[in-house]
PDB file of N, CA and C in Angstrom:
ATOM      1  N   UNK A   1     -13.242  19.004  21.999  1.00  0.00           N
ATOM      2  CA  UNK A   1     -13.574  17.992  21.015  1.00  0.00           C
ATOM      3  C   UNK A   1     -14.670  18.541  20.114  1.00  0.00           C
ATOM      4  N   UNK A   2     -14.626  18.328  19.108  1.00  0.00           N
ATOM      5  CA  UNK A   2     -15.564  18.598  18.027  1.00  0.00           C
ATOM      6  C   UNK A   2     -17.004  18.067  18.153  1.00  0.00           C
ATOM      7  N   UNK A   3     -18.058  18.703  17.627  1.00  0.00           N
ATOM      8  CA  UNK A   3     -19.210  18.591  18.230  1.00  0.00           C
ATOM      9  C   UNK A   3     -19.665  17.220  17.065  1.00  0.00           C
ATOM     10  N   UNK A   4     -20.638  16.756  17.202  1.00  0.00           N
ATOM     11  CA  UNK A   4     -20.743  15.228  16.598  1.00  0.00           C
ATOM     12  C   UNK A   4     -22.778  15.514  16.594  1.00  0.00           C
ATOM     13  N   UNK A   5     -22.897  15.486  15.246  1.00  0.00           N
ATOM     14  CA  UNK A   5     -24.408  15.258  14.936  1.00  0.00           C
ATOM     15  C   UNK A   5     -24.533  14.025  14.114  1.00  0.00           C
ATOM     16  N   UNK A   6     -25.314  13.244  14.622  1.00  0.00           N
ATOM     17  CA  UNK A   6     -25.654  12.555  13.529  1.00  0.00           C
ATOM     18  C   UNK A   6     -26.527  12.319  12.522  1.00  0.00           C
ATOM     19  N   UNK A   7     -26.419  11.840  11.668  1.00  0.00           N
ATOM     20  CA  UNK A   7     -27.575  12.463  10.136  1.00  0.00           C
ATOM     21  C   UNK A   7     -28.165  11.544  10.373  1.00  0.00           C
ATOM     22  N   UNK A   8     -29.476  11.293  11.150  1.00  0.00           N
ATOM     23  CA  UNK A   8     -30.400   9.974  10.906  1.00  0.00           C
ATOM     24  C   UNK A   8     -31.246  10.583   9.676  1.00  0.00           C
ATOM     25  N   UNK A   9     -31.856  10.053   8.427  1.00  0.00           N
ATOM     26  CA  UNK A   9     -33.259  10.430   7.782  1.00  0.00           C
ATOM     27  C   UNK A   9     -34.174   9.774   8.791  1.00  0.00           C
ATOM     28  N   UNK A  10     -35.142  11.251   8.898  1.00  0.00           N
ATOM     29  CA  UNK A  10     -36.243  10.766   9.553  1.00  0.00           C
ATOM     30  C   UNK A  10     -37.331  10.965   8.346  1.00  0.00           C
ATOM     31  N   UNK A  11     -38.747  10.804   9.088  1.00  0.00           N
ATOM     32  CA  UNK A  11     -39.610  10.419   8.280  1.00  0.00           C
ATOM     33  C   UNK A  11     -40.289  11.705   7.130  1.00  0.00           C
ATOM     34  N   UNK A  12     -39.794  12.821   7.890  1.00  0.00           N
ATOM     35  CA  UNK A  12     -40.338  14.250   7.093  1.00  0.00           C
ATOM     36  C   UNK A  12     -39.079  14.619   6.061  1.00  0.00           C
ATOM     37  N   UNK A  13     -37.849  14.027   5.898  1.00  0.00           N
ATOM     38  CA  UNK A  13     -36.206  14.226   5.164  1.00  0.00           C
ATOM     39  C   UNK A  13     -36.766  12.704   3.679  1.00  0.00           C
ATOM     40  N   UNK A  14     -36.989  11.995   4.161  1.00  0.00           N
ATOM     41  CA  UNK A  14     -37.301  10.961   2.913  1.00  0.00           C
ATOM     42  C   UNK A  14     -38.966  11.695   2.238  1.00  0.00           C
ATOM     43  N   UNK A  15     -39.988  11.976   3.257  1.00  0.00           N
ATOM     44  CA  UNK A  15     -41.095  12.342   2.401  1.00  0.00           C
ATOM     45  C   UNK A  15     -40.875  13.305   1.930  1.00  0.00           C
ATOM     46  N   UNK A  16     -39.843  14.342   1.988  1.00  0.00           N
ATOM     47  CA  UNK A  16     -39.598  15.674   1.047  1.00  0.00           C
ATOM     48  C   UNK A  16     -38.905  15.231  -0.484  1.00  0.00           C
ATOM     49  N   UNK A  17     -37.843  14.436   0.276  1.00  0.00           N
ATOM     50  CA  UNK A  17     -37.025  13.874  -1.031  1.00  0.00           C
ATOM     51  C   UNK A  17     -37.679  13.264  -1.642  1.00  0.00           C
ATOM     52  N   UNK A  18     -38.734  12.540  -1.884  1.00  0.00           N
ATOM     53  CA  UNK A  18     -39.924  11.656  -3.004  1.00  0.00           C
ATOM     54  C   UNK A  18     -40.219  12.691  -3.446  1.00  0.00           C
ATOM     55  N   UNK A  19     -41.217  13.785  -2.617  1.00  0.00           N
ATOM     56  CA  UNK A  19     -41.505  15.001  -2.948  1.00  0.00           C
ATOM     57  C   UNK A  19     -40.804  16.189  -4.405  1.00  0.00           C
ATOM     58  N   UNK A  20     -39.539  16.169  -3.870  1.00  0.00           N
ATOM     59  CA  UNK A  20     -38.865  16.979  -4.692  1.00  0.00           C
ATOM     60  C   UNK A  20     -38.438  15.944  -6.011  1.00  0.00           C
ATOM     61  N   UNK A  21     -38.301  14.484  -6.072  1.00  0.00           N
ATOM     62  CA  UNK A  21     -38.069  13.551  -6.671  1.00  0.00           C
ATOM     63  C   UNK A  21     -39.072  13.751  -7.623  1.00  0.00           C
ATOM     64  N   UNK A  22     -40.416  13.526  -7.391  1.00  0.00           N
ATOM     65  CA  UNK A  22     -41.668  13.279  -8.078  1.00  0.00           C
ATOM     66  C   UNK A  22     -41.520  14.706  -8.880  1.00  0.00           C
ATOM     67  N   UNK A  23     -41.567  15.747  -8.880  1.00  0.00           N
ATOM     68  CA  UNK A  23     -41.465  17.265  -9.393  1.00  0.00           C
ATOM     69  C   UNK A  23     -40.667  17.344 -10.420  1.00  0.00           C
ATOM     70  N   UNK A  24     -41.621  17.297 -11.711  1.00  0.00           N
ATOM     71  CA  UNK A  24     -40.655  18.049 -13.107  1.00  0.00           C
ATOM     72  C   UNK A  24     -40.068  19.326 -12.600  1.00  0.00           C
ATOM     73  N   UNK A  25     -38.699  19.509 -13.021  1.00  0.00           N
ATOM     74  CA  UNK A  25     -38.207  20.619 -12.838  1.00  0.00           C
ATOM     75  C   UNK A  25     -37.169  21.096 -13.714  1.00  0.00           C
ATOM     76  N   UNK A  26     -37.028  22.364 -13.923  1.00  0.00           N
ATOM     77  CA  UNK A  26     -36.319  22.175 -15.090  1.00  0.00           C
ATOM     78  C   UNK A  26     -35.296  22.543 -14.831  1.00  0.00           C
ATOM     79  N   UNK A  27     -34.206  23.007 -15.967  1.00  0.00           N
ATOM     80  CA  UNK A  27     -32.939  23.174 -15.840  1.00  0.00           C
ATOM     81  C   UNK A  27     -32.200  24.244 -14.454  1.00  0.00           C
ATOM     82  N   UNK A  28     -32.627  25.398 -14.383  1.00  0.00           N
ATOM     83  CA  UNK A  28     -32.590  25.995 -13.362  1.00  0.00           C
ATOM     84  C   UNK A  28     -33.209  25.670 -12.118  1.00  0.00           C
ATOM     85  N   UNK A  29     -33.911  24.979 -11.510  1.00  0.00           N
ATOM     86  CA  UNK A  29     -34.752  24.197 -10.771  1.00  0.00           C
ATOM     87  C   UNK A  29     -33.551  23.830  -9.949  1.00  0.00           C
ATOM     88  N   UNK A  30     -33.433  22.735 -10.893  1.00  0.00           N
ATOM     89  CA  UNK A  30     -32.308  21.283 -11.008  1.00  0.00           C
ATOM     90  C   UNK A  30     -31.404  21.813  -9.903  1.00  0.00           C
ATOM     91  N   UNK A  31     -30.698  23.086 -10.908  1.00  0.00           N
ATOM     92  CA  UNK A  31     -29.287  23.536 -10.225  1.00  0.00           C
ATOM     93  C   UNK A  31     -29.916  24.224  -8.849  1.00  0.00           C
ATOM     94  N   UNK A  32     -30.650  24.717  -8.737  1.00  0.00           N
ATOM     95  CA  UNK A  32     -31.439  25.470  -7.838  1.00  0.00           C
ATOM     96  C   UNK A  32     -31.526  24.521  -6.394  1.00  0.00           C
ATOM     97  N   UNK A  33     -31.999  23.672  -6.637  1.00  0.00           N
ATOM     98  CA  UNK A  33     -32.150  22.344  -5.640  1.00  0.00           C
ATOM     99  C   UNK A  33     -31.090  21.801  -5.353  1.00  0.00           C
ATOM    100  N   UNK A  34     -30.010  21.455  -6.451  1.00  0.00           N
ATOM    101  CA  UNK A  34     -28.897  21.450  -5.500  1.00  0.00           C
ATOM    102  C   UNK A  34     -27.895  22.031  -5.339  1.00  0.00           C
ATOM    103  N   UNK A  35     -28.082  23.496  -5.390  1.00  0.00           N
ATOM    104  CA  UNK A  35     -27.158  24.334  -4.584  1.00  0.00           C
ATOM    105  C   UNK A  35     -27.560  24.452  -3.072  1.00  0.00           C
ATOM    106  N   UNK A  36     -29.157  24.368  -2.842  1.00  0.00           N
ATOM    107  CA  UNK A  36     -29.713  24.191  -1.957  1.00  0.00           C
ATOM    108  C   UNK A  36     -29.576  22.823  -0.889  1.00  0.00           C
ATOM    109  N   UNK A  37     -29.409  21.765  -1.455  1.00  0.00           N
ATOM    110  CA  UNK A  37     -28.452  20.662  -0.746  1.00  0.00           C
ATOM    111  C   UNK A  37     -27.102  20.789  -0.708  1.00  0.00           C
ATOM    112  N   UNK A  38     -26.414  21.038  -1.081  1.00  0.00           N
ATOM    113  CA  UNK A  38     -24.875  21.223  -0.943  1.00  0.00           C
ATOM    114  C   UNK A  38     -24.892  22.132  -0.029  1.00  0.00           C
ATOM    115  N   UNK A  39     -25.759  23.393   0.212  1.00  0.00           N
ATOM    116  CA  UNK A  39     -25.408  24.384   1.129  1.00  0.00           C
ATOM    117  C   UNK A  39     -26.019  23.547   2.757  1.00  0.00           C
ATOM    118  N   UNK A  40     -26.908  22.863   2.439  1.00  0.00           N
ATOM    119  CA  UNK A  40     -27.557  21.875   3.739  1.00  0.00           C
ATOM    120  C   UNK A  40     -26.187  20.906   4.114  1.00  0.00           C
ATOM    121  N   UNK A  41     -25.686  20.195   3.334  1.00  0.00           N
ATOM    122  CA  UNK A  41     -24.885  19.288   3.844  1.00  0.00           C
ATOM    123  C   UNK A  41     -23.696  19.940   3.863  1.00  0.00           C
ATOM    124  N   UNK A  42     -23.113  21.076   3.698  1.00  0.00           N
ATOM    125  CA  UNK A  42     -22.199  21.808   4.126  1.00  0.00           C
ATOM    126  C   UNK A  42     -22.281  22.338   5.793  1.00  0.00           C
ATOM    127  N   UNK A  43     -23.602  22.680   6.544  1.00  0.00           N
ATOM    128  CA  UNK A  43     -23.948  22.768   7.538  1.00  0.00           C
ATOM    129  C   UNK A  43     -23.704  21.761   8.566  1.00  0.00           C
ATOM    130  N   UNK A  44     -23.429  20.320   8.012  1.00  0.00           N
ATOM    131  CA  UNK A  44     -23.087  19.516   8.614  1.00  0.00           C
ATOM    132  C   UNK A  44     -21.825  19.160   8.975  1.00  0.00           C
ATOM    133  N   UNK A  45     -20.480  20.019   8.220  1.00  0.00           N
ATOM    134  CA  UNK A  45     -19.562  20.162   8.589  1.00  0.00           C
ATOM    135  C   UNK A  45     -19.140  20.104   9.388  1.00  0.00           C
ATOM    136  N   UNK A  46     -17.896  19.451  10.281  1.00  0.00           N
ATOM    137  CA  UNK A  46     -17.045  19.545  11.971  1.00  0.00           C
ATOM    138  C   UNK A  46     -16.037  19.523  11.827  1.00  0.00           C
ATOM    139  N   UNK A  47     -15.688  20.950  11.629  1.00  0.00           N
ATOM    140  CA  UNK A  47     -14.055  21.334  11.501  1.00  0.00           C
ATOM    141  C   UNK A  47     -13.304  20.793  12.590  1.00  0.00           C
ATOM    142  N   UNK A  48     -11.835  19.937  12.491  1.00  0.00           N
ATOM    143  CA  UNK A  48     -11.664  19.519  13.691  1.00  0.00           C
ATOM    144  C   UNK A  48     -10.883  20.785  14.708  1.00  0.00           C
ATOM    145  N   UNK A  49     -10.375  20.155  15.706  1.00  0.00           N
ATOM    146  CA  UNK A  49      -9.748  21.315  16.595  1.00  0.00           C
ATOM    147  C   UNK A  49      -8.565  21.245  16.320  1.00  0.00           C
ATOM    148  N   UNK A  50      -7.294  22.214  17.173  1.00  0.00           N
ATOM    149  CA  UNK A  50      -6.256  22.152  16.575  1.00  0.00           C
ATOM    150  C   UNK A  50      -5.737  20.975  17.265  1.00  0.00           C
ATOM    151  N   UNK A  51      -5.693  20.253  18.432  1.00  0.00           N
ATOM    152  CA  UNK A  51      -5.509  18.782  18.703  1.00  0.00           C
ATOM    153  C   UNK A  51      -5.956  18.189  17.709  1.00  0.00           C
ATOM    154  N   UNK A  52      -7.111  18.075  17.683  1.00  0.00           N
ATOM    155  CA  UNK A  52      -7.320  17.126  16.821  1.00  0.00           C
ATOM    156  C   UNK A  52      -6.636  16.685  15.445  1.00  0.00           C
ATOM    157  N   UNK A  53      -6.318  18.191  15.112  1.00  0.00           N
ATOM    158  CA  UNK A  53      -5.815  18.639  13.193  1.00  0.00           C
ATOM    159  C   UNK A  53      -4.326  18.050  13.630  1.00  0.00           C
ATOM    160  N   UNK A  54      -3.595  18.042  14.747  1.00  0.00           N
ATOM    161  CA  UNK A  54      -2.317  17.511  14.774  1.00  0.00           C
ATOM    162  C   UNK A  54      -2.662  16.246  15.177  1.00  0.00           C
ATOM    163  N   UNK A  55      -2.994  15.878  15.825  1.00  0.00           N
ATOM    164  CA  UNK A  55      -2.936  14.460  16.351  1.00  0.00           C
ATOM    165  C   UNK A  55      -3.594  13.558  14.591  1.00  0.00           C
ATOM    166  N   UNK A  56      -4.293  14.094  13.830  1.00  0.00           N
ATOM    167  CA  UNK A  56      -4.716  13.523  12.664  1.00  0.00           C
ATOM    168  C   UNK A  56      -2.919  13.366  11.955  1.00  0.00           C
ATOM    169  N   UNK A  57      -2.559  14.711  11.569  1.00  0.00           N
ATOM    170  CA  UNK A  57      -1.372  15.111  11.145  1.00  0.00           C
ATOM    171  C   UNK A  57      -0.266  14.135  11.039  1.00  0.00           C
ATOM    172  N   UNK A  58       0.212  13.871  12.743  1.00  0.00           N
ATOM    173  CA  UNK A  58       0.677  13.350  13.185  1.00  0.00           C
ATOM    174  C   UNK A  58       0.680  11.113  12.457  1.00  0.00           C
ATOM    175  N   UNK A  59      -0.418  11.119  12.931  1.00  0.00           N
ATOM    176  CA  UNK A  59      -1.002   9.984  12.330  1.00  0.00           C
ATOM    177  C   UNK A  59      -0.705   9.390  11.095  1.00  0.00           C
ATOM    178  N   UNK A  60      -1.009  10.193  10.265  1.00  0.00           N
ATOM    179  CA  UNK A  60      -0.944  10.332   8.355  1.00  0.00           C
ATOM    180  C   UNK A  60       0.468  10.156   8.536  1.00  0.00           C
ATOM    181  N   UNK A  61       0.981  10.744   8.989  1.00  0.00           N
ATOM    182  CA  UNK A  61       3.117  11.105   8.660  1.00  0.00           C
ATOM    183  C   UNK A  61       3.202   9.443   9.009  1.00  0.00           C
ATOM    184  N   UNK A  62       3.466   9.334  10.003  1.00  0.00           N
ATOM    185  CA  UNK A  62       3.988   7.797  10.613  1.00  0.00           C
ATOM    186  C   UNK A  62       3.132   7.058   9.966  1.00  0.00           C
ATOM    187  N   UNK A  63       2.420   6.695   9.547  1.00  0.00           N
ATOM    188  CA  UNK A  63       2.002   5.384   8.719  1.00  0.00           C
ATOM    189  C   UNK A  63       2.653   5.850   7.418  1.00  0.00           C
ATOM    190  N   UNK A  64       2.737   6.685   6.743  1.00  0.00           N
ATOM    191  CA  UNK A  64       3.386   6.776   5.859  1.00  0.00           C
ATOM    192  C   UNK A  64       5.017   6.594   5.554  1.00  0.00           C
ATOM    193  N   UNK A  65       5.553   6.586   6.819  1.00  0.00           N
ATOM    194  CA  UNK A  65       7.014   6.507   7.001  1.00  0.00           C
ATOM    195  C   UNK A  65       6.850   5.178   7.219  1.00  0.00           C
ATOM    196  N   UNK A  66       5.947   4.514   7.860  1.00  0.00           N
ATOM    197  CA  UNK A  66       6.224   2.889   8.060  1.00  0.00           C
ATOM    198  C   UNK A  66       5.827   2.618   6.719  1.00  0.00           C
ATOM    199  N   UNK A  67       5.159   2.327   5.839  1.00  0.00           N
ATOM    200  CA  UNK A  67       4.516   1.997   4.140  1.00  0.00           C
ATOM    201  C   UNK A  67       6.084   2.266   3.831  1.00  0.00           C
ATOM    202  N   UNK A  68       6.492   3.565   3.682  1.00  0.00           N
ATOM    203  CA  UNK A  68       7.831   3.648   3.351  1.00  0.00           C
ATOM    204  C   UNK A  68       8.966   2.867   3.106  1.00  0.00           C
ATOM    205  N   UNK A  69       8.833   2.371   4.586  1.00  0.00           N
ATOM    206  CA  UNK A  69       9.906   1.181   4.717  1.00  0.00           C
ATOM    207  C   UNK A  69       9.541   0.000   4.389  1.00  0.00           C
ATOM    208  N   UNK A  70       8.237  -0.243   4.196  1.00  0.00           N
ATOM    209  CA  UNK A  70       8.050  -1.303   4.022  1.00  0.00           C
ATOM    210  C   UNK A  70       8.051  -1.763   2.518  1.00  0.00           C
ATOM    211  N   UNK A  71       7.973  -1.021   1.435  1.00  0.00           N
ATOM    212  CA  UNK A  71       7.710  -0.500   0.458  1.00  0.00           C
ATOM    213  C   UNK A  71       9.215  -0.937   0.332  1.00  0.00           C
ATOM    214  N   UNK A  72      10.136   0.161   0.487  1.00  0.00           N
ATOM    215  CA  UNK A  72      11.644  -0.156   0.017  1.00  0.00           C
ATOM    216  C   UNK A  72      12.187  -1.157   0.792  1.00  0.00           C
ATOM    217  N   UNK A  73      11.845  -2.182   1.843  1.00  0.00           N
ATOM    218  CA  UNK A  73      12.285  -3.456   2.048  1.00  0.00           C
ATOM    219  C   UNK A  73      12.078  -4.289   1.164  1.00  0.00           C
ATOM    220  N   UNK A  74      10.959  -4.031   0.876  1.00  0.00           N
ATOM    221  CA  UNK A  74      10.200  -5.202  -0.588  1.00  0.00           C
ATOM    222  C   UNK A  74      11.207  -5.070  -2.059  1.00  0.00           C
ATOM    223  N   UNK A  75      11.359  -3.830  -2.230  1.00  0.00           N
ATOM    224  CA  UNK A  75      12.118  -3.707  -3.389  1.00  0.00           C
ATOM    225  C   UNK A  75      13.714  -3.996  -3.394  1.00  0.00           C
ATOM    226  N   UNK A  76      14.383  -3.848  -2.029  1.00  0.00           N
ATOM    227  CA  UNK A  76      15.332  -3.938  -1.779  1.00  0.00           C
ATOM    228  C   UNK A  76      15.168  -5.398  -2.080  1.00  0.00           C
ATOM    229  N   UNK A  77      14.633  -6.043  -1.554  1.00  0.00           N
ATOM    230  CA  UNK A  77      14.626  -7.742  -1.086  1.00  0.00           C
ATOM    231  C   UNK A  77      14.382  -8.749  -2.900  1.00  0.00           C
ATOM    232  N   UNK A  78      13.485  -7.619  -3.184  1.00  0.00           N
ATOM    233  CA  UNK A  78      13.191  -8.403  -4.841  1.00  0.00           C
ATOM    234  C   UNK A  78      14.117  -7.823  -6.208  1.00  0.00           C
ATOM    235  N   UNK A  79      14.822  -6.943  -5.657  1.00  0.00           N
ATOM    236  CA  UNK A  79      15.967  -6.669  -6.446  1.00  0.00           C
ATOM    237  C   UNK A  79      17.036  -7.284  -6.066  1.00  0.00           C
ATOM    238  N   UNK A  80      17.271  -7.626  -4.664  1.00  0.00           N
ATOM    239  CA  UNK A  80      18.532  -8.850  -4.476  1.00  0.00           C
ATOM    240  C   UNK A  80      17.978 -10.172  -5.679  1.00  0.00           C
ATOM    241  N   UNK A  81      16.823 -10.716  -5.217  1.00  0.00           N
ATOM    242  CA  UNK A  81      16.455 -11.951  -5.676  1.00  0.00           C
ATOM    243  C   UNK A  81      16.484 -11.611  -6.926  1.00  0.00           C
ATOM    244  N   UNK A  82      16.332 -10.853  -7.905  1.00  0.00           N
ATOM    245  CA  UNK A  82      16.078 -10.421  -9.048  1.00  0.00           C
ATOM    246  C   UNK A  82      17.168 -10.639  -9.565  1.00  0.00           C
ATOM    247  N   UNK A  83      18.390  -9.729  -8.886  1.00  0.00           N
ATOM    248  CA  UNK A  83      19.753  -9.902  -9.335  1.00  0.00           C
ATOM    249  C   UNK A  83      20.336 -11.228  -9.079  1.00  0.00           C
ATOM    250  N   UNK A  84      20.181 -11.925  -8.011  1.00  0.00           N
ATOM    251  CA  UNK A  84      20.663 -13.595  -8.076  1.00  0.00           C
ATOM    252  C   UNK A  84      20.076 -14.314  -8.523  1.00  0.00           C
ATOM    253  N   UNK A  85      18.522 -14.123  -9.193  1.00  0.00           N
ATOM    254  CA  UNK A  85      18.114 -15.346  -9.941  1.00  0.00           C
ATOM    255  C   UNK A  85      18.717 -14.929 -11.624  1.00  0.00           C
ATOM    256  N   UNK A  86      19.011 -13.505 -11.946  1.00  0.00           N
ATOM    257  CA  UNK A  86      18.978 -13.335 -13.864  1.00  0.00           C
ATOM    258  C   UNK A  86      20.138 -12.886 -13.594  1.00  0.00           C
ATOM    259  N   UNK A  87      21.252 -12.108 -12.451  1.00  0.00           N
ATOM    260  CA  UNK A  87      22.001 -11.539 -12.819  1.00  0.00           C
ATOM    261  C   UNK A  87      23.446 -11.548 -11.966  1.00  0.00           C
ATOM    262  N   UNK A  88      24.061 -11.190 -11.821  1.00  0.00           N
ATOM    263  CA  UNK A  88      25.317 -11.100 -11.264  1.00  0.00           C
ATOM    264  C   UNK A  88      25.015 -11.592  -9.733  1.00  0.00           C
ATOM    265  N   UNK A  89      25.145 -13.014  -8.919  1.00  0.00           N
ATOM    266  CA  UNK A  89      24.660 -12.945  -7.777  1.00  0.00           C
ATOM    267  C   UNK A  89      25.356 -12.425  -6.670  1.00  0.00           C
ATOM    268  N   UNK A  90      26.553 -11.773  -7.082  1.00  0.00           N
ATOM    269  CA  UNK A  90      27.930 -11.383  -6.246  1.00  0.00           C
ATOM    270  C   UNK A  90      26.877  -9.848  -5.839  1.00  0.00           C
ATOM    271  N   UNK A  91      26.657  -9.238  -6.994  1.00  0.00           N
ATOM    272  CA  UNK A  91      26.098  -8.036  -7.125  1.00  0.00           C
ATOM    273  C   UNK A  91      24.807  -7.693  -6.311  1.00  0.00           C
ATOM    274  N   UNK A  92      24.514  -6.905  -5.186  1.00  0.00           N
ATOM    275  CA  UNK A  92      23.589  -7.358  -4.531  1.00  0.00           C
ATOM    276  C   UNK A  92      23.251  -5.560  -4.340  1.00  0.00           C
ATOM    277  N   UNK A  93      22.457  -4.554  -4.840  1.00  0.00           N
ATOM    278  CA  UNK A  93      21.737  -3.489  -4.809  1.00  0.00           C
ATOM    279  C   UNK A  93      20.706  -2.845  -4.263  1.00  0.00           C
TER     280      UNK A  93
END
């Protein structure tokens, strides 16, 4: 199983961020600081395992095959009604 950190802010993560907040900085700075966060919260990353990456996989497919059907029941059902309330009611598509 994938390892699990959790991001609490503690009290030295908010007094930096005022910190770096309060600080004119200029254009290169800017980008400077947050290439420097993006590379921090990239560290926080948890690639899953390969169970995991299938059992996710897995997951995504079948709800999508059920939406599916449920999706073309609806249309099936409002194109009957469609066609027997404006159109040929013999005609049923």
């Amino acid at each position: 199983m994938a390892k699990k950190v959790v991001d609490e802010p503690s009290e030295d993560v908010v007094a930096k961020a005022k910190k770096d907040s309060a600080q004119r900085r200029g254009p290169f700075g800017r980008m400077a600081l947050f290439i420097r966060q993006v590379i921090n919260e990239l560290k926080k990353v948890v690639t899953p395992t390969r169970r995991e990456l299938v059992s996710f996989t897995l997951v995504v497919l079948v709800f999508v095959i059920i939406m599916m059907g449920i999706v073309s029941g609806l249309d099936f059902g409002f194109s009957a009604l469609v066609n027997f309330l404006f159109g040929n009611p013999d005609l049923v598509v």
